[in-house]
C-alpha atoms as a PDB file:
ATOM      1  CA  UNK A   1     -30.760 -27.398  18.179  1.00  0.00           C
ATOM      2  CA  UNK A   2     -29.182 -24.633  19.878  1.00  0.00           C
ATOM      3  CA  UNK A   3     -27.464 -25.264  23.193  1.00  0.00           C
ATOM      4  CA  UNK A   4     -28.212 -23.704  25.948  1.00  0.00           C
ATOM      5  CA  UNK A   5     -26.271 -20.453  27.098  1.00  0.00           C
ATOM      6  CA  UNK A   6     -25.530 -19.144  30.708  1.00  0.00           C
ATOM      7  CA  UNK A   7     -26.027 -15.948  28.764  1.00  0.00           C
ATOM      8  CA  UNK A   8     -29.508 -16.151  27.780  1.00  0.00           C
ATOM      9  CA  UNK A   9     -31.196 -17.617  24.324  1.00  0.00           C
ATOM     10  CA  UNK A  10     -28.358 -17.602  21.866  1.00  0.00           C
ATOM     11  CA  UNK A  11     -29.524 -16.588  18.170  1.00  0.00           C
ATOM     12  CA  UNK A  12     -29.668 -19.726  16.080  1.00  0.00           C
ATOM     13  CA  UNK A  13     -27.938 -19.882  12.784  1.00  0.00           C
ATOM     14  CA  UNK A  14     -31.230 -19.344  10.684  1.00  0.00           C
ATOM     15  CA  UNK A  15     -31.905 -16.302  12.129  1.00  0.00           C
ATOM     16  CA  UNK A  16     -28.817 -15.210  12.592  1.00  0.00           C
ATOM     17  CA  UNK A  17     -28.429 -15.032   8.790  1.00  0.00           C
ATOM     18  CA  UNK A  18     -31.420 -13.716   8.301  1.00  0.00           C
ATOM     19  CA  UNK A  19     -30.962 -10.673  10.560  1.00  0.00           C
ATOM     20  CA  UNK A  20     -27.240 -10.567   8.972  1.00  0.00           C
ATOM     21  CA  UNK A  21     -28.841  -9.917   5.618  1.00  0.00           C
ATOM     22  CA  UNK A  22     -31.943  -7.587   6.562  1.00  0.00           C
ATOM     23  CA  UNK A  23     -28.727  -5.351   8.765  1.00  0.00           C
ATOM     24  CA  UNK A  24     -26.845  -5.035   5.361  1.00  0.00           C
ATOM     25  CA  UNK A  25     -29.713  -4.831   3.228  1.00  0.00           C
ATOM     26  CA  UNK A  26     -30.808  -1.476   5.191  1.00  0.00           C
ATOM     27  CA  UNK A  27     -27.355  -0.852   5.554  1.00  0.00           C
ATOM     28  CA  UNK A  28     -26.871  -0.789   1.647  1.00  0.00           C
ATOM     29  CA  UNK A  29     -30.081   1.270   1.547  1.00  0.00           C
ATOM     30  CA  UNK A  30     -28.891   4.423   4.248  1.00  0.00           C
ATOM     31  CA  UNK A  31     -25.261   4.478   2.528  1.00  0.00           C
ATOM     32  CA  UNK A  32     -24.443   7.288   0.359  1.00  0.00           C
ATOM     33  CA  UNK A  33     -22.986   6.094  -3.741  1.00  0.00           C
ATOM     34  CA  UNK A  34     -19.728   7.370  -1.292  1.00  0.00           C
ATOM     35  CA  UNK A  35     -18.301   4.898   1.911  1.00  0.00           C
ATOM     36  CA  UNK A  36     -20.051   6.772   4.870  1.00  0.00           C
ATOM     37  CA  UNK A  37     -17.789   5.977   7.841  1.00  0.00           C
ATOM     38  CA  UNK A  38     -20.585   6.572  10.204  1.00  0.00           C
ATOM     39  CA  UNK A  39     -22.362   3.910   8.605  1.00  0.00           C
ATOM     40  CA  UNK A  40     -19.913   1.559   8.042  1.00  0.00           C
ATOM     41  CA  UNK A  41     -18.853   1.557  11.527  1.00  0.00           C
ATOM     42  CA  UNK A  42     -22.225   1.209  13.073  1.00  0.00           C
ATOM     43  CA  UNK A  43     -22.687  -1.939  10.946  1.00  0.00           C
ATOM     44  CA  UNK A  44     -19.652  -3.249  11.978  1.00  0.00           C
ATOM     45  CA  UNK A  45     -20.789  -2.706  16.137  1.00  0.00           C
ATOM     46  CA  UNK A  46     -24.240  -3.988  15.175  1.00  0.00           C
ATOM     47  CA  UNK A  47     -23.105  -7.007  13.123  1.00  0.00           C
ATOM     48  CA  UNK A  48     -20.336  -7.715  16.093  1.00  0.00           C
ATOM     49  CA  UNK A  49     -23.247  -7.424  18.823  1.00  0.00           C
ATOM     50  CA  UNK A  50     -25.386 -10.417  16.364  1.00  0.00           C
ATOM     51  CA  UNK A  51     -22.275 -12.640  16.594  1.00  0.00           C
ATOM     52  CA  UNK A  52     -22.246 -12.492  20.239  1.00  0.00           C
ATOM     53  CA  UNK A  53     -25.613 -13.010  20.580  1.00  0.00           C
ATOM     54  CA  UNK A  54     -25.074 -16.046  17.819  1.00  0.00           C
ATOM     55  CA  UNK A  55     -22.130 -17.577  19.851  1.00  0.00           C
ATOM     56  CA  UNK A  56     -22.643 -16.690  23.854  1.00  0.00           C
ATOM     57  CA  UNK A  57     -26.081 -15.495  23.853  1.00  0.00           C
ATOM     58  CA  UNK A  58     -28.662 -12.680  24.120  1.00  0.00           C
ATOM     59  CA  UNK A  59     -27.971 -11.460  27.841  1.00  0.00           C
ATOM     60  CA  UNK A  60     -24.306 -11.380  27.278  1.00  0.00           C
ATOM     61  CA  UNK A  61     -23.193  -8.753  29.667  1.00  0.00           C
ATOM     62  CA  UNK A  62     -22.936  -5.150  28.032  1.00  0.00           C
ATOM     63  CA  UNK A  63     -19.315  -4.253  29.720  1.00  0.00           C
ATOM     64  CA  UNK A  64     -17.728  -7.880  28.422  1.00  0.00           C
ATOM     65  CA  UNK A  65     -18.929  -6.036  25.010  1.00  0.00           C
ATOM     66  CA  UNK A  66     -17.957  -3.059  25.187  1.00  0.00           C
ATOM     67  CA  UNK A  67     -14.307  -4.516  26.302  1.00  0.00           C
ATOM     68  CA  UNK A  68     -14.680  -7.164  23.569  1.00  0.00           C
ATOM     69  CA  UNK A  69     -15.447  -4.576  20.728  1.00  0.00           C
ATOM     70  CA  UNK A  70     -12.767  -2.641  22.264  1.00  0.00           C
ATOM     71  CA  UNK A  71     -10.009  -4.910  21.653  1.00  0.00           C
ATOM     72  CA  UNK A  72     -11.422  -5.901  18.628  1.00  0.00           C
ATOM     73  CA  UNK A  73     -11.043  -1.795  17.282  1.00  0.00           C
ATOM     74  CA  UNK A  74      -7.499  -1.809  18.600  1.00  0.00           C
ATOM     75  CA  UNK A  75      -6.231  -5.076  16.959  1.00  0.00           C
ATOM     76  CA  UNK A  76      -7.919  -3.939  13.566  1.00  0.00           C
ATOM     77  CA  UNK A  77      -6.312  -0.420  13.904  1.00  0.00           C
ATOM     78  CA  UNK A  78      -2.708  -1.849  13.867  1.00  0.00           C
ATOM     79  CA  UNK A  79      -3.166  -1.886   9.587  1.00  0.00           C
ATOM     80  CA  UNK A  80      -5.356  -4.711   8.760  1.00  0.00           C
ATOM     81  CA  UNK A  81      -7.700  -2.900   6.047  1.00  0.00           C
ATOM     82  CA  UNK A  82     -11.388  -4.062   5.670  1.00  0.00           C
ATOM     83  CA  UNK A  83     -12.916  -4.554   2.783  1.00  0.00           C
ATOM     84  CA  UNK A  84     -15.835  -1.902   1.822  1.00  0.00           C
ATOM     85  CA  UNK A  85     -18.969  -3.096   3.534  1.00  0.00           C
ATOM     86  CA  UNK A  86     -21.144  -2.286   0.356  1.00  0.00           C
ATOM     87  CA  UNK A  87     -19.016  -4.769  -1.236  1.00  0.00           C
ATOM     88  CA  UNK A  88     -19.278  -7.680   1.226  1.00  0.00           C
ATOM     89  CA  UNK A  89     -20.492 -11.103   0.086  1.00  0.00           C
ATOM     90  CA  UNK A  90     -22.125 -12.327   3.281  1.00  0.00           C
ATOM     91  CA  UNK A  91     -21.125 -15.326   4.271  1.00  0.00           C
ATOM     92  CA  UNK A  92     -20.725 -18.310   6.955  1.00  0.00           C
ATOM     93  CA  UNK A  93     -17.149 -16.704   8.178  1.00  0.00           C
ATOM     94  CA  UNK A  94     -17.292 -15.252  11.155  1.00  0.00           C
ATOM     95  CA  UNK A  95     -17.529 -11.344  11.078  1.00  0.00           C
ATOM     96  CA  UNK A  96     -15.627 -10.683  14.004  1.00  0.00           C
ATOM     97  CA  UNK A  97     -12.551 -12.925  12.029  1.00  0.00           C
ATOM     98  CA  UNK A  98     -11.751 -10.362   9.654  1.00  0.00           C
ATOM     99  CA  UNK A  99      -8.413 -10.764   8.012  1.00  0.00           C
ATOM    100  CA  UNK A 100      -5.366 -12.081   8.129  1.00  0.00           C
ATOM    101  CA  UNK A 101      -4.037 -15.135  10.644  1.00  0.00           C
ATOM    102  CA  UNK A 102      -1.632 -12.958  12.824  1.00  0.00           C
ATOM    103  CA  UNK A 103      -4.829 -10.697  13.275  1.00  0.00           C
ATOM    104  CA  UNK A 104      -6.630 -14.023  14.114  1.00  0.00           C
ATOM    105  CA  UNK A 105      -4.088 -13.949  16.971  1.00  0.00           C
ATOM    106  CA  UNK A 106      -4.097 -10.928  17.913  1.00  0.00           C
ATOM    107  CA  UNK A 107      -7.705 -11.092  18.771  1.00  0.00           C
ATOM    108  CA  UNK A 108      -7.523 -14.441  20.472  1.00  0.00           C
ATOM    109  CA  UNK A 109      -4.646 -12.970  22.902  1.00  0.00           C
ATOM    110  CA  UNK A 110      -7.078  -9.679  23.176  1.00  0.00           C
ATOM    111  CA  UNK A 111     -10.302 -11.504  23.630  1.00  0.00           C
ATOM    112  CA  UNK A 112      -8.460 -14.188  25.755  1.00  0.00           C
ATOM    113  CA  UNK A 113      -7.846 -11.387  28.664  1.00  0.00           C
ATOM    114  CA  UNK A 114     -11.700 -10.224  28.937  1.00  0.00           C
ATOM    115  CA  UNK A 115     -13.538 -14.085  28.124  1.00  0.00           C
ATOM    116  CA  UNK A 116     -13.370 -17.577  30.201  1.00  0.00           C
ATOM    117  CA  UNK A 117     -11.553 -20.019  27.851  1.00  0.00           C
ATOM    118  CA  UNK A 118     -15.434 -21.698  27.020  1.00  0.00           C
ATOM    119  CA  UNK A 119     -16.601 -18.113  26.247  1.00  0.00           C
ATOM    120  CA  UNK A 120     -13.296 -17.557  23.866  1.00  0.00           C
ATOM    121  CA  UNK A 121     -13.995 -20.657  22.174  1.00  0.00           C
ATOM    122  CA  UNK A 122     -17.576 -20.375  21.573  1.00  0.00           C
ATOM    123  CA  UNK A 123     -16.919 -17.016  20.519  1.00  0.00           C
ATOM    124  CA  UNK A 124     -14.297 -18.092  18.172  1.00  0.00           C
ATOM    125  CA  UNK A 125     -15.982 -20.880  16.592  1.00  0.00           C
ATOM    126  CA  UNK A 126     -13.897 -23.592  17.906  1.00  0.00           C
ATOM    127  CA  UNK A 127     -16.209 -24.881  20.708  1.00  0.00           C
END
């Protein structure tokens, strides 16, 4: 049972895998036998839009994700490479936890600015 969300229905975990699989599925099917940047991008926003709506709900409010994905860009951008999305093994990890621990922390202090602390920790996994 999902609990409830001051931010609308959240997406339970069922479906959130499911619509994690059917986004890289079509994904895998619009991408060039080259990385498209375009693409790989766009299914980076849309798969960090499905977490939110996983952890914090549907109705989450547009400029807290905008600021969120944001922050998340500029902690990625100070050299943490991702992997190739074609090549991703979707998993339980949590796609907005890319990498390595400091950038775990660097997106904790980030997020930590624009989320309450429940919001940051629901967000994060830990609550």
């Amino acid at each position: 049972m999902v609990k409830p969300s001051k931010y609308g229905r959240k997406i339970p975990a069922g479906e959130y895998e499911q619509r994690l699989v059917k986004l890289y599925q079509d994904a895998a099917l619009r991408m060039p036998s080259h990385a498209d940047q375009r693409i790989a991008d766009e299914l980076k926003l849309a798969e960090f839009h499905l977490v939110i709506e996983h952890r914090l709900g549907q109705d989450f409010p547009q400029d807290k994700r905008q600021a969120l994905w944001a922050a998340k860009q500029r902690v990625e951008s100070t050299g943490v490479a991702l992997e190739d999305p074609r090549r991703r093994i979707v998993t339980h990890v949590d796609p907005t936890l890319h990498g390595s621990h400091s950038m775990l922390e660097g997106l904790r202090d980030e997020f930590e600015k624009i989320l309450s602390s429940e919001d940051l920790r629901q967000l994060m996994g830990i609550g």
